[in-house]
N, C-alpha and C. Protein backbone atom coordinates (compact mmCIF):
# COMPACT_ATOMS: atom_id res chain seq x y z
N UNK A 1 -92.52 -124.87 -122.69
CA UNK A 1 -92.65 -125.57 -121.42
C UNK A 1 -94.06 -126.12 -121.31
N UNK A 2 -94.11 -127.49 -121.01
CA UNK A 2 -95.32 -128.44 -120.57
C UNK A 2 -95.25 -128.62 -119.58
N UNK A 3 -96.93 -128.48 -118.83
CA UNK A 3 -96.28 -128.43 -117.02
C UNK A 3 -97.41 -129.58 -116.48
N UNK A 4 -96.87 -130.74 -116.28
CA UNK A 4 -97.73 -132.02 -116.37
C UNK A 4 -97.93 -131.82 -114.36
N UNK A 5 -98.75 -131.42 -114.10
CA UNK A 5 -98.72 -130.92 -112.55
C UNK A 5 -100.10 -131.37 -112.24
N UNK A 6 -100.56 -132.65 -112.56
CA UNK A 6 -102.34 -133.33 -112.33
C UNK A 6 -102.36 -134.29 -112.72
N UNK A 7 -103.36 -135.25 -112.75
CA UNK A 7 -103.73 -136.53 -112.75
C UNK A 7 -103.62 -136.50 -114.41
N UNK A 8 -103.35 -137.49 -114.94
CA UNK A 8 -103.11 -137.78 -116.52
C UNK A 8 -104.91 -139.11 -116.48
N UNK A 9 -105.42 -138.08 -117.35
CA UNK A 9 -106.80 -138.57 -117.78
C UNK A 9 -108.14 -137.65 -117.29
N UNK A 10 -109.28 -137.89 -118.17
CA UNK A 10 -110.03 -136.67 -117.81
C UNK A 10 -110.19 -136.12 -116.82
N UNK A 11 -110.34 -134.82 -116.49
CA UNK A 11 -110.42 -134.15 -115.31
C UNK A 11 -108.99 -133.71 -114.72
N UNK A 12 -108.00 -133.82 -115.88
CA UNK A 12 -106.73 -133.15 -115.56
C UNK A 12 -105.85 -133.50 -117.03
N UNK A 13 -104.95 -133.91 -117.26
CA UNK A 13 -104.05 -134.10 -118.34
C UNK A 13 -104.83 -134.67 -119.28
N UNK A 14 -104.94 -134.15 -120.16
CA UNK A 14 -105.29 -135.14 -121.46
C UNK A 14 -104.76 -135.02 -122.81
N UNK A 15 -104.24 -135.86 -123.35
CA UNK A 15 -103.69 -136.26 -124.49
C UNK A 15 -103.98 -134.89 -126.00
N UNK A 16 -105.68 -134.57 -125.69
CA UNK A 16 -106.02 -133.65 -126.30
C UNK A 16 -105.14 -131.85 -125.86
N UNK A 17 -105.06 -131.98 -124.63
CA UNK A 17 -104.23 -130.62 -124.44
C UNK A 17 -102.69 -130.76 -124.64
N UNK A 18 -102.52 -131.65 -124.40
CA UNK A 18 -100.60 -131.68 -124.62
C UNK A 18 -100.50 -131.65 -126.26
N UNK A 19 -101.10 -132.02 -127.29
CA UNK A 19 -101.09 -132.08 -128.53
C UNK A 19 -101.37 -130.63 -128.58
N UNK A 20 -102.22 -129.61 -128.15
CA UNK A 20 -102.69 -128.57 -128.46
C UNK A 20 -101.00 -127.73 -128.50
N UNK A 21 -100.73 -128.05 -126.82
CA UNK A 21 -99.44 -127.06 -126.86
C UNK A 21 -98.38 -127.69 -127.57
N UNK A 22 -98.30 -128.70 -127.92
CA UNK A 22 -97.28 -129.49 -128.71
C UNK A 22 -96.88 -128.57 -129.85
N UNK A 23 -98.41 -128.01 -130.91
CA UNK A 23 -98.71 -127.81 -131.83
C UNK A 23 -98.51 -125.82 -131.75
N UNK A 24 -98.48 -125.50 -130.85
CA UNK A 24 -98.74 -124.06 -130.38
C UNK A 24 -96.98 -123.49 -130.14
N UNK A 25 -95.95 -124.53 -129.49
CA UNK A 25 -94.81 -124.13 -129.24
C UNK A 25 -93.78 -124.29 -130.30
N UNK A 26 -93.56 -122.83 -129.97
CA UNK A 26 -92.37 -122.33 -130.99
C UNK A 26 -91.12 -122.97 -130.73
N UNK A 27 -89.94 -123.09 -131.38
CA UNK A 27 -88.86 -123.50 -131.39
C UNK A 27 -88.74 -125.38 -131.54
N UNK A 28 -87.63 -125.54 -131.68
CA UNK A 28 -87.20 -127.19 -132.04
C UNK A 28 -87.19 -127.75 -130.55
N UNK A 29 -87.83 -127.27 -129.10
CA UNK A 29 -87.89 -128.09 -127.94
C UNK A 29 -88.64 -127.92 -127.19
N UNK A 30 -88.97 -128.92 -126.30
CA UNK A 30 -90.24 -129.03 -125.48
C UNK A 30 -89.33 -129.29 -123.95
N UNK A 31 -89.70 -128.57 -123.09
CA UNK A 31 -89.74 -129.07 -121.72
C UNK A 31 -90.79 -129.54 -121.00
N UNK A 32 -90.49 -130.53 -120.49
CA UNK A 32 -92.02 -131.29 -119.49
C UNK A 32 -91.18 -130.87 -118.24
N UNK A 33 -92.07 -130.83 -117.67
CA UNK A 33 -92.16 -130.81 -115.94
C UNK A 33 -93.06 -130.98 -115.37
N UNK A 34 -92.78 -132.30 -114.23
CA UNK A 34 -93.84 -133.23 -113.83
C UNK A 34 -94.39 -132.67 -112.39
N UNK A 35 -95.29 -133.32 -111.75
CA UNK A 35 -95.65 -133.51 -110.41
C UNK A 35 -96.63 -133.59 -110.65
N UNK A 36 -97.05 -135.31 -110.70
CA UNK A 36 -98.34 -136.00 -111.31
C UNK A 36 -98.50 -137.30 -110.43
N UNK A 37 -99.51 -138.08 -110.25
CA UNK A 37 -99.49 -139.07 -109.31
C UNK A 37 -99.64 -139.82 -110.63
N UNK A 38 -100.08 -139.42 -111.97
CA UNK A 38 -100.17 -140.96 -112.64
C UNK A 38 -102.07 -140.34 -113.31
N UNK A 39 -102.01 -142.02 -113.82
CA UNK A 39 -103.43 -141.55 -113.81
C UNK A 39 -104.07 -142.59 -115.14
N UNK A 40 -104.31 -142.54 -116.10
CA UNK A 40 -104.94 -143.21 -117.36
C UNK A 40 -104.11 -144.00 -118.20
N UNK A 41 -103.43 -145.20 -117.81
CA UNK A 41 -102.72 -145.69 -118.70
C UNK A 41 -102.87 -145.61 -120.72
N UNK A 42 -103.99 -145.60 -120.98
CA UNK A 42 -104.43 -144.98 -122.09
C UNK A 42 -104.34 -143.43 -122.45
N UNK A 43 -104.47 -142.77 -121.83
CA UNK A 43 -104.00 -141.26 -122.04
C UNK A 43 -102.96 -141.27 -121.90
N UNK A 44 -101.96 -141.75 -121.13
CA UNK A 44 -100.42 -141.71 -120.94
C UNK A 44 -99.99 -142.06 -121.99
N UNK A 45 -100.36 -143.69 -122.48
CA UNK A 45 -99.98 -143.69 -124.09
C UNK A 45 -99.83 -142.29 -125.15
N UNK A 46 -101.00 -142.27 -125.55
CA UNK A 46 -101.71 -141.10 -126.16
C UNK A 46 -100.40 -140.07 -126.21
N UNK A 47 -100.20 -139.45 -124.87
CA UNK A 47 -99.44 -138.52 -124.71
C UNK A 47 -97.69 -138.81 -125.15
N UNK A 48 -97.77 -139.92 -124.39
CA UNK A 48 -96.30 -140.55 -124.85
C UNK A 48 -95.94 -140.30 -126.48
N UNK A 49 -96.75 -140.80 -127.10
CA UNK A 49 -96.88 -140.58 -128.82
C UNK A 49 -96.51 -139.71 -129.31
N UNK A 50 -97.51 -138.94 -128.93
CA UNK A 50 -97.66 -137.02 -129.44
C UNK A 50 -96.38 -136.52 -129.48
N UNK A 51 -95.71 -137.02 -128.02
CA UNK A 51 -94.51 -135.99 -127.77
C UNK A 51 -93.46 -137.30 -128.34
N UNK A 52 -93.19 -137.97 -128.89
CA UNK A 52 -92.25 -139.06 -129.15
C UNK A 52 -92.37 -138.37 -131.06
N UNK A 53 -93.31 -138.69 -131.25
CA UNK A 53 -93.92 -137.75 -132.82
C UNK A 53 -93.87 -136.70 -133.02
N UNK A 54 -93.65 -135.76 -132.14
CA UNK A 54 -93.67 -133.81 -132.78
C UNK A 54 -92.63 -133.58 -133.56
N UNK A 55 -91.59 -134.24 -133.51
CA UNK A 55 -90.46 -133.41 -134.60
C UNK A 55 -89.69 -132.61 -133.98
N UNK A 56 -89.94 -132.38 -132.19
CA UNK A 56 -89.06 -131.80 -131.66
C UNK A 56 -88.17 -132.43 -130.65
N UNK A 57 -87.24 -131.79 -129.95
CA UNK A 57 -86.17 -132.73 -128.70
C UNK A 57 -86.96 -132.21 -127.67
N UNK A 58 -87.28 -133.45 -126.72
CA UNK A 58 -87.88 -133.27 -125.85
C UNK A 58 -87.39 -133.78 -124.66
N UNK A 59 -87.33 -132.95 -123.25
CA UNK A 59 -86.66 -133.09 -122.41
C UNK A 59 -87.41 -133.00 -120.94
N UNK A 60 -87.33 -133.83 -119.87
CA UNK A 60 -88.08 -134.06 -118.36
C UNK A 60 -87.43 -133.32 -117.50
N UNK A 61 -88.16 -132.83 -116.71
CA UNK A 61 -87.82 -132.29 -115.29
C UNK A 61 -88.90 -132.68 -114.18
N UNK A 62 -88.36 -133.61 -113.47
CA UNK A 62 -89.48 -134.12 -112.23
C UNK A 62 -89.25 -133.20 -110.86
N UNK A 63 -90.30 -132.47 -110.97
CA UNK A 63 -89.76 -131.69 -109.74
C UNK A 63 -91.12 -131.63 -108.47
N UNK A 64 -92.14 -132.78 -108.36
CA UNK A 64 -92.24 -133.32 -107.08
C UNK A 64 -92.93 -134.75 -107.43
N UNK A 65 -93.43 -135.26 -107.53
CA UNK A 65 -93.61 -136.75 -107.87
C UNK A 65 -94.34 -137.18 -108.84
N UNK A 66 -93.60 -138.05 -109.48
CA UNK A 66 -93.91 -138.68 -111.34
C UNK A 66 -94.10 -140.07 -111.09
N UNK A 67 -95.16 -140.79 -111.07
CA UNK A 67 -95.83 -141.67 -110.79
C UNK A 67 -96.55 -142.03 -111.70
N UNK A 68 -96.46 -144.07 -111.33
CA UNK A 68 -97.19 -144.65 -112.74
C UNK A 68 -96.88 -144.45 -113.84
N UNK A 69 -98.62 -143.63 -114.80
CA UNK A 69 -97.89 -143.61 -115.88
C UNK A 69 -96.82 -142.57 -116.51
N UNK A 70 -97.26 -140.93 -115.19
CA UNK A 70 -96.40 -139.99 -115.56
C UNK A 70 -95.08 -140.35 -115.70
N UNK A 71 -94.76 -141.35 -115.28
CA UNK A 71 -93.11 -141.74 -115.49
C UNK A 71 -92.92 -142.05 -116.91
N UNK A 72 -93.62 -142.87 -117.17
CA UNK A 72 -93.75 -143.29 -118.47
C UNK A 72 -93.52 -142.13 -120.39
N UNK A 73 -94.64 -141.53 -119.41
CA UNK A 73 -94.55 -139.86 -120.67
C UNK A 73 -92.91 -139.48 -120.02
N UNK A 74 -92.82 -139.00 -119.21
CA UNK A 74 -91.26 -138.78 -118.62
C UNK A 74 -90.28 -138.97 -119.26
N UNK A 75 -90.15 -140.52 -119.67
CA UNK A 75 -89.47 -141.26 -120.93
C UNK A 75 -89.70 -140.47 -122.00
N UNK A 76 -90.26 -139.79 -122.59
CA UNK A 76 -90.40 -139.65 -123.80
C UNK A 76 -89.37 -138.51 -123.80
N UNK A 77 -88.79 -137.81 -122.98
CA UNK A 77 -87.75 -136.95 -122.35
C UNK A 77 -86.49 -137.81 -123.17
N UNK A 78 -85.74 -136.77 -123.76
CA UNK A 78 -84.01 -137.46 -124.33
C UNK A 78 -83.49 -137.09 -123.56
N UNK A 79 -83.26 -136.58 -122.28
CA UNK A 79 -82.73 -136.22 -120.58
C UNK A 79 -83.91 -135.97 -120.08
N UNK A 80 -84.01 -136.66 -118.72
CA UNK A 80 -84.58 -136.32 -117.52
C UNK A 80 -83.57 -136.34 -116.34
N UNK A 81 -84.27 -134.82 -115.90
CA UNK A 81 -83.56 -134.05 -114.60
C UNK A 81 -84.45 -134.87 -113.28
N UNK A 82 -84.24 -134.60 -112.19
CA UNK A 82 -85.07 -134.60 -110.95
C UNK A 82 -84.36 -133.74 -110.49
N UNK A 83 -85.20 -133.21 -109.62
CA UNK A 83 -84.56 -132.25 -108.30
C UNK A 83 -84.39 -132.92 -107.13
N UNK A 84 -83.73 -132.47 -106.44
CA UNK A 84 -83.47 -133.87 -105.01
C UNK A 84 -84.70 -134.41 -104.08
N UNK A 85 -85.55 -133.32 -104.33
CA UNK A 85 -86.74 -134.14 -102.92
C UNK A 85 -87.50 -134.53 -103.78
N UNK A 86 -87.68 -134.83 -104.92
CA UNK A 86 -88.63 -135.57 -105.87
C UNK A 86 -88.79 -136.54 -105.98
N UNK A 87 -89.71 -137.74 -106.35
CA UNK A 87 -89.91 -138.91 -105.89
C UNK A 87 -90.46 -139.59 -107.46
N UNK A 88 -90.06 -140.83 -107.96
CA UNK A 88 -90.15 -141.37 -108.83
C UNK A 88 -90.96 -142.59 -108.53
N UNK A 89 -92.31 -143.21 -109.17
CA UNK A 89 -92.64 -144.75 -108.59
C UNK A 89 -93.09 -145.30 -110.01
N UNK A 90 -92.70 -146.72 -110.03
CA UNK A 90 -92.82 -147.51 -110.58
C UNK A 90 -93.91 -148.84 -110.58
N UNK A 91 -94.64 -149.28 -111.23
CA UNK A 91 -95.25 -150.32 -110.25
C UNK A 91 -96.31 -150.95 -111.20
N UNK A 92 -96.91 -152.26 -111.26
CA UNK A 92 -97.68 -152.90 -111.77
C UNK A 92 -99.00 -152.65 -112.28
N UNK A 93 -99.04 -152.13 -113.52
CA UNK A 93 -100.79 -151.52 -113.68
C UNK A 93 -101.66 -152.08 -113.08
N UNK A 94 -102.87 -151.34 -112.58
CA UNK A 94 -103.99 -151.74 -111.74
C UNK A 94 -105.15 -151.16 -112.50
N UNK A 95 -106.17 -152.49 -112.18
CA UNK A 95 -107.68 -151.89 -112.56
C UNK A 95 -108.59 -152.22 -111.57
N UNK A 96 -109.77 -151.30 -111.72
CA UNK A 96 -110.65 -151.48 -110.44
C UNK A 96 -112.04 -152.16 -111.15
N UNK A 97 -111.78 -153.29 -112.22
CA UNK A 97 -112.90 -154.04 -112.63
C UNK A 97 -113.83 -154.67 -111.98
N UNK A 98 -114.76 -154.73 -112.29
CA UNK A 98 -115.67 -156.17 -111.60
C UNK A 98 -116.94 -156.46 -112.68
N UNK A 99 -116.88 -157.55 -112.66
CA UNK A 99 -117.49 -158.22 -113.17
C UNK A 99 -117.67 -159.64 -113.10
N UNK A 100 -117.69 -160.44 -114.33
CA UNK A 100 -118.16 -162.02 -114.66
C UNK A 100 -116.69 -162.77 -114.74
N UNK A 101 -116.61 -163.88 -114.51
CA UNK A 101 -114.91 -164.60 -114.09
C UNK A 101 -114.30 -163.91 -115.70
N UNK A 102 -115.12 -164.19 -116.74
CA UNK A 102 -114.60 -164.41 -117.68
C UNK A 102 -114.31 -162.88 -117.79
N UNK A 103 -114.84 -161.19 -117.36
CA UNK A 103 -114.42 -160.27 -117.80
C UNK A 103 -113.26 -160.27 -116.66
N UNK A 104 -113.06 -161.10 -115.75
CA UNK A 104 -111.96 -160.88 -114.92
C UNK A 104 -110.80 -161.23 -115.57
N UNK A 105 -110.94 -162.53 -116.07
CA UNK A 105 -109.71 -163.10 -117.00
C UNK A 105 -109.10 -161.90 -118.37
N UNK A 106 -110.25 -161.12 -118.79
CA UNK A 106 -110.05 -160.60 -119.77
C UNK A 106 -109.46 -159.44 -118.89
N UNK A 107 -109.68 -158.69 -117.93
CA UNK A 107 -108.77 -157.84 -117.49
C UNK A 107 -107.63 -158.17 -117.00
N UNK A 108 -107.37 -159.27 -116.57
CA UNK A 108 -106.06 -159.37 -116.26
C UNK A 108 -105.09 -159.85 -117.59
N UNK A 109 -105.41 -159.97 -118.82
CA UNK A 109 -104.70 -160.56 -119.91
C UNK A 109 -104.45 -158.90 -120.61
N UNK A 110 -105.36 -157.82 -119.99
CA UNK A 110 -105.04 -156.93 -120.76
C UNK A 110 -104.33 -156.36 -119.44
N UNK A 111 -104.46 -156.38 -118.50
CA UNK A 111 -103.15 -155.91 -117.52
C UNK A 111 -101.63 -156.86 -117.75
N UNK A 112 -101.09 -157.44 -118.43
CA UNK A 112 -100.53 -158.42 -118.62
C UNK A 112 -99.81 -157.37 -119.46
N UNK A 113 -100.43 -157.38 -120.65
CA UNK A 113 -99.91 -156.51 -122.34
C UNK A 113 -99.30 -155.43 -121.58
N UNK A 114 -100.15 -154.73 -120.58
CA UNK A 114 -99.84 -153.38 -120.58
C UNK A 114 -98.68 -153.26 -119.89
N UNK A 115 -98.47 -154.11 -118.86
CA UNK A 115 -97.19 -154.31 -117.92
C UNK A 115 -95.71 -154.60 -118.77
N UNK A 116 -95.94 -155.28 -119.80
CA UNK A 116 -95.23 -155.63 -120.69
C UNK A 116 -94.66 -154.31 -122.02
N UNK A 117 -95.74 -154.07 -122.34
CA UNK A 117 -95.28 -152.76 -122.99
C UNK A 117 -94.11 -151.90 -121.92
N UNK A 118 -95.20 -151.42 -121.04
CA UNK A 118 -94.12 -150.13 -120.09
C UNK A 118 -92.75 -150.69 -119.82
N UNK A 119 -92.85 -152.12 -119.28
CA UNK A 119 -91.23 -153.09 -119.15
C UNK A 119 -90.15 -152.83 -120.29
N UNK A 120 -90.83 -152.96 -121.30
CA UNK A 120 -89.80 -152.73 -122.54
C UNK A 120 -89.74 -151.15 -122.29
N UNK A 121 -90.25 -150.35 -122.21
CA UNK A 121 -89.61 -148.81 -122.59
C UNK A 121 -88.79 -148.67 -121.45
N UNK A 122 -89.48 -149.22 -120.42
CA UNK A 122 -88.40 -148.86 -118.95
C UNK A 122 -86.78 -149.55 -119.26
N UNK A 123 -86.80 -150.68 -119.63
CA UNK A 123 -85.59 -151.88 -120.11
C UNK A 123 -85.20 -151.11 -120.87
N UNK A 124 -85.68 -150.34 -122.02
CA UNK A 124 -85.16 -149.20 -123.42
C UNK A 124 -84.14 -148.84 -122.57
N UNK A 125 -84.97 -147.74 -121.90
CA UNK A 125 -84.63 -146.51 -121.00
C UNK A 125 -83.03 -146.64 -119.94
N UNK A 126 -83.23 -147.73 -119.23
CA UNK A 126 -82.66 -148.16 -118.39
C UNK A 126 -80.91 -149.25 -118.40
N UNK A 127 -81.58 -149.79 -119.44
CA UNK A 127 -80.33 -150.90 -120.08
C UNK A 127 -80.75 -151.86 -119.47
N UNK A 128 -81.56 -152.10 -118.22
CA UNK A 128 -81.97 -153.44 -117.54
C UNK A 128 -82.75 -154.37 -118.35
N UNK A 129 -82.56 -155.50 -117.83
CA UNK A 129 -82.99 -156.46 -118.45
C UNK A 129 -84.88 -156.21 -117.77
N UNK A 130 -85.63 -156.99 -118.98
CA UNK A 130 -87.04 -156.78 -118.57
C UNK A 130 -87.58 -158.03 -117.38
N UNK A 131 -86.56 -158.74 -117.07
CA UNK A 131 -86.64 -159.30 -115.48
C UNK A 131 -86.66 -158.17 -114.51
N UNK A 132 -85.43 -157.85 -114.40
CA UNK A 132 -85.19 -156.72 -113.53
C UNK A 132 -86.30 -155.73 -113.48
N UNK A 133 -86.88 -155.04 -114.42
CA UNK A 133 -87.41 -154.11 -114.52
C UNK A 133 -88.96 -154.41 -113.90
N UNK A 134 -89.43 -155.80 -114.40
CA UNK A 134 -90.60 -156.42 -113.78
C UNK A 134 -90.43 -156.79 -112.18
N UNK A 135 -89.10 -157.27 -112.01
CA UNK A 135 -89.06 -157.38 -109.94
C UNK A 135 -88.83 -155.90 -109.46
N UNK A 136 -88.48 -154.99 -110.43
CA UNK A 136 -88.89 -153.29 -109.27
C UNK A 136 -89.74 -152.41 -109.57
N UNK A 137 -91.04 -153.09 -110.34
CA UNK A 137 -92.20 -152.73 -110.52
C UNK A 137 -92.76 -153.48 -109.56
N UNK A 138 -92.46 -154.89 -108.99
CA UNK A 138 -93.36 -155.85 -108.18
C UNK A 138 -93.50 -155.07 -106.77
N UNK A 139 -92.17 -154.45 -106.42
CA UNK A 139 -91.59 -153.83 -105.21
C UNK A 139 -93.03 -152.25 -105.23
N UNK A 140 -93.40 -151.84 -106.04
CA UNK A 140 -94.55 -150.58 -105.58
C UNK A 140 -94.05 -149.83 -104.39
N UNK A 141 -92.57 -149.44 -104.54
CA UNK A 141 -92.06 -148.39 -104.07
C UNK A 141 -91.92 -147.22 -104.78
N UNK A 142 -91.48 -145.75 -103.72
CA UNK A 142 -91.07 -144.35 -104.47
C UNK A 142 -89.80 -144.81 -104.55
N UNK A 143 -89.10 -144.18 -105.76
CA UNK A 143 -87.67 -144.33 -105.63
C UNK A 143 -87.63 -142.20 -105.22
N UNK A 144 -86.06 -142.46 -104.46
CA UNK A 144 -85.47 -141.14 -104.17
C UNK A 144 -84.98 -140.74 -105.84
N UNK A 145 -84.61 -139.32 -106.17
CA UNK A 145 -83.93 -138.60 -107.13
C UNK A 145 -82.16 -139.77 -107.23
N UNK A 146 -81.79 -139.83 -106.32
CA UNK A 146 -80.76 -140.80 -106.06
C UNK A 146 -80.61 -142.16 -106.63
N UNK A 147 -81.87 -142.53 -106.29
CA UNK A 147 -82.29 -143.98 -106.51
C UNK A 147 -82.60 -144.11 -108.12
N UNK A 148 -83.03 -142.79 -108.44
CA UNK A 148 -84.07 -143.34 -109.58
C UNK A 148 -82.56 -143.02 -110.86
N UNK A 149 -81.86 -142.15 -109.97
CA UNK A 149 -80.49 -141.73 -111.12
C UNK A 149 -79.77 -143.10 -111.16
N UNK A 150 -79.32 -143.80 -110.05
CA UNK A 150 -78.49 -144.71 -109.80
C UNK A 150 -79.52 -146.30 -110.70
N UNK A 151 -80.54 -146.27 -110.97
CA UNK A 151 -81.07 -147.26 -111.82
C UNK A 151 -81.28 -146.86 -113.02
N UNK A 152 -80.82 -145.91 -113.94
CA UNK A 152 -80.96 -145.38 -114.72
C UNK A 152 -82.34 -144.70 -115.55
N UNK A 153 -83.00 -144.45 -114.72
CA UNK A 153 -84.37 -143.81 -115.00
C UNK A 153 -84.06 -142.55 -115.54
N UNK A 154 -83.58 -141.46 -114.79
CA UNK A 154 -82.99 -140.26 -114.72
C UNK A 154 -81.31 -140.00 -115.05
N UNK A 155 -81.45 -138.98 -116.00
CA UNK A 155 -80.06 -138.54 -116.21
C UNK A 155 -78.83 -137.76 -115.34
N UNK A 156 -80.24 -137.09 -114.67
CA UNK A 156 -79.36 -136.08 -113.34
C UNK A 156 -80.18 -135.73 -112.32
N UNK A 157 -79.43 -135.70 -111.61
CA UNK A 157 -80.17 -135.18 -110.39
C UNK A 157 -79.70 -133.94 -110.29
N UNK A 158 -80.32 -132.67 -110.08
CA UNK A 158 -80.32 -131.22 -110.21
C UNK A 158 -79.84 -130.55 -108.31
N UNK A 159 -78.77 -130.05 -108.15
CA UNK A 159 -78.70 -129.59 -107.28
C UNK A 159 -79.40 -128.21 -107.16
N UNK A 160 -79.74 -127.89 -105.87
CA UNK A 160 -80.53 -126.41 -105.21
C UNK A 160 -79.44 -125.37 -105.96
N UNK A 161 -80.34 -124.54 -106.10
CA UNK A 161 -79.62 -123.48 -106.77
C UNK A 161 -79.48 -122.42 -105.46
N UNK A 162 -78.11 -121.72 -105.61
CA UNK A 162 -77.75 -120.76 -104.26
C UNK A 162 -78.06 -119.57 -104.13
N UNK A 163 -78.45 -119.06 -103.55
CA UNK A 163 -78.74 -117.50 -103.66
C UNK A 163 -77.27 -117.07 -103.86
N UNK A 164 -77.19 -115.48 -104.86
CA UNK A 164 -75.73 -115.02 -104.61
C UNK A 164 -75.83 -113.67 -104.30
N UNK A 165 -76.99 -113.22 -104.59
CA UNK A 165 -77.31 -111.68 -104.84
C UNK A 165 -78.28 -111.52 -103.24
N UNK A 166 -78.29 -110.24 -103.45
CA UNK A 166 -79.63 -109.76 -102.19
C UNK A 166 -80.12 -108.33 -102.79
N UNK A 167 -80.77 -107.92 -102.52
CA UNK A 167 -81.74 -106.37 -102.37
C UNK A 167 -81.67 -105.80 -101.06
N UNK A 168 -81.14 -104.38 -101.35
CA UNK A 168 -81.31 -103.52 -100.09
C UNK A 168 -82.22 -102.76 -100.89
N UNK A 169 -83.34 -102.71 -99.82
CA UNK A 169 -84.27 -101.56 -100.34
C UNK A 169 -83.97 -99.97 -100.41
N UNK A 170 -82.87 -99.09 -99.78
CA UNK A 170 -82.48 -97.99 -100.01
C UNK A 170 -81.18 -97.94 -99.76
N UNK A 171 -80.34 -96.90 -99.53
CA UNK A 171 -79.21 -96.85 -99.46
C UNK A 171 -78.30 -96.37 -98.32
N UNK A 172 -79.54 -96.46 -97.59
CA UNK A 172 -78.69 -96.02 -96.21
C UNK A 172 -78.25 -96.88 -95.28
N UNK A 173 -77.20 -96.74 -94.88
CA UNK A 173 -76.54 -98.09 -94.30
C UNK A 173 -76.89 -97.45 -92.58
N UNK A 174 -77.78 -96.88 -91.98
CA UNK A 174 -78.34 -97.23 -90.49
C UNK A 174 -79.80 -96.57 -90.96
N UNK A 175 -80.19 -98.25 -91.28
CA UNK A 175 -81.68 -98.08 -91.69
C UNK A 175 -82.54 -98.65 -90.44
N UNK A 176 -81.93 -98.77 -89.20
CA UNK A 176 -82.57 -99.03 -88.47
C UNK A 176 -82.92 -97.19 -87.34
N UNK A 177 -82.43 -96.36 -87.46
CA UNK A 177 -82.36 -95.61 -86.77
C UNK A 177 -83.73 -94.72 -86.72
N UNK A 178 -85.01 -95.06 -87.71
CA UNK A 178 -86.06 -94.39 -87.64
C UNK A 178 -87.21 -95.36 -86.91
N UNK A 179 -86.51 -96.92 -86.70
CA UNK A 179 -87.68 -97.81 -86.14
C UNK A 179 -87.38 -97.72 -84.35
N UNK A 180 -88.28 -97.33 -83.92
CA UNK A 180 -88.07 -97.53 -82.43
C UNK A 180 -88.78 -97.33 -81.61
């Protein structure tokens, strides 16, 4: 189990620790489980790789919100679960550049590539065409567990599990008769 539960890029997820446990876990499978806002489109790569490359089946569980690029590593999942109050977003890479017109042009030609890459894995992923996939990235909405199953992001949506059992702490059935 990989527990992607922080920002993806230094100062939380990094490409260098998911390779570590990649390399550390026993058996032919990996579980991820998310609740990440996103974070380093370059480390997300990175990570995407590692776990697309280990040699093992690797499988998602979003269980509170997978955002940006965490969606992305997500994919690298051959099933992804959500749980019902979990929240999926999609949306147009952003950079917080500044500079000279010309490093502006150059960031937006490399925000361009990058939008384009994730389109195709999402289109992979999805069966949608990479129109589609680019007008509900434009939208920079959460999708519901619902939403994100019904566009094919997610394989299942995971119902609450029921309690069936209980604990009595002793065995006397008028355990109220010493409180009073």
């Amino acid at each position: 189990h990989i527990y992607i539960y922080d920002e993806i890029g230094p100062g939380g997820i990094t490409a260098k620790q998911i390779q570590k446990q990649v390399n550390e876990a026993s058996g032919n499978s990996i579980m991820l489980h998310f609740d990440s806002p996103g974070g380093s489109v370059y480390e997300g790569y990175a990570i995407y790789n590692i776990l697309n490359n280990s040699g093992k089946e690797v499988n998602s569980t979003i269980v509170g919100m997978c955002a940006s690029i965490a969606t992305l590593i997500a994919c690298a999942g051959k099933k992804i679960v959500m749980l019902p109050l979990s929240q999926w977003l999609v949306h147009p890479p952003m950079s917080g550049i500044q500079g000279r017109a010309e490093d502006l042009r150059t960031a937006a030609a490399e925000l361009d590539k990058i939008e384009n890459t994730i389109i195709g894995i999402y289109a992979q992923r999805t069966g949608k065409t990479n129109e589609e996939i680019k007008a509900l990235m434009a939208e920079d909405k959460f999708l519901s567990a619902s939403e994100a199953l019904a566009m094919g992001f997610v394989d299942e949506v995971k119902e609450r599990i029921k309690a069936v059992a209980y604990y009595t702490p002793n065995n006397s059935t008028d355990n109220m008769k010493d409180i009073e």
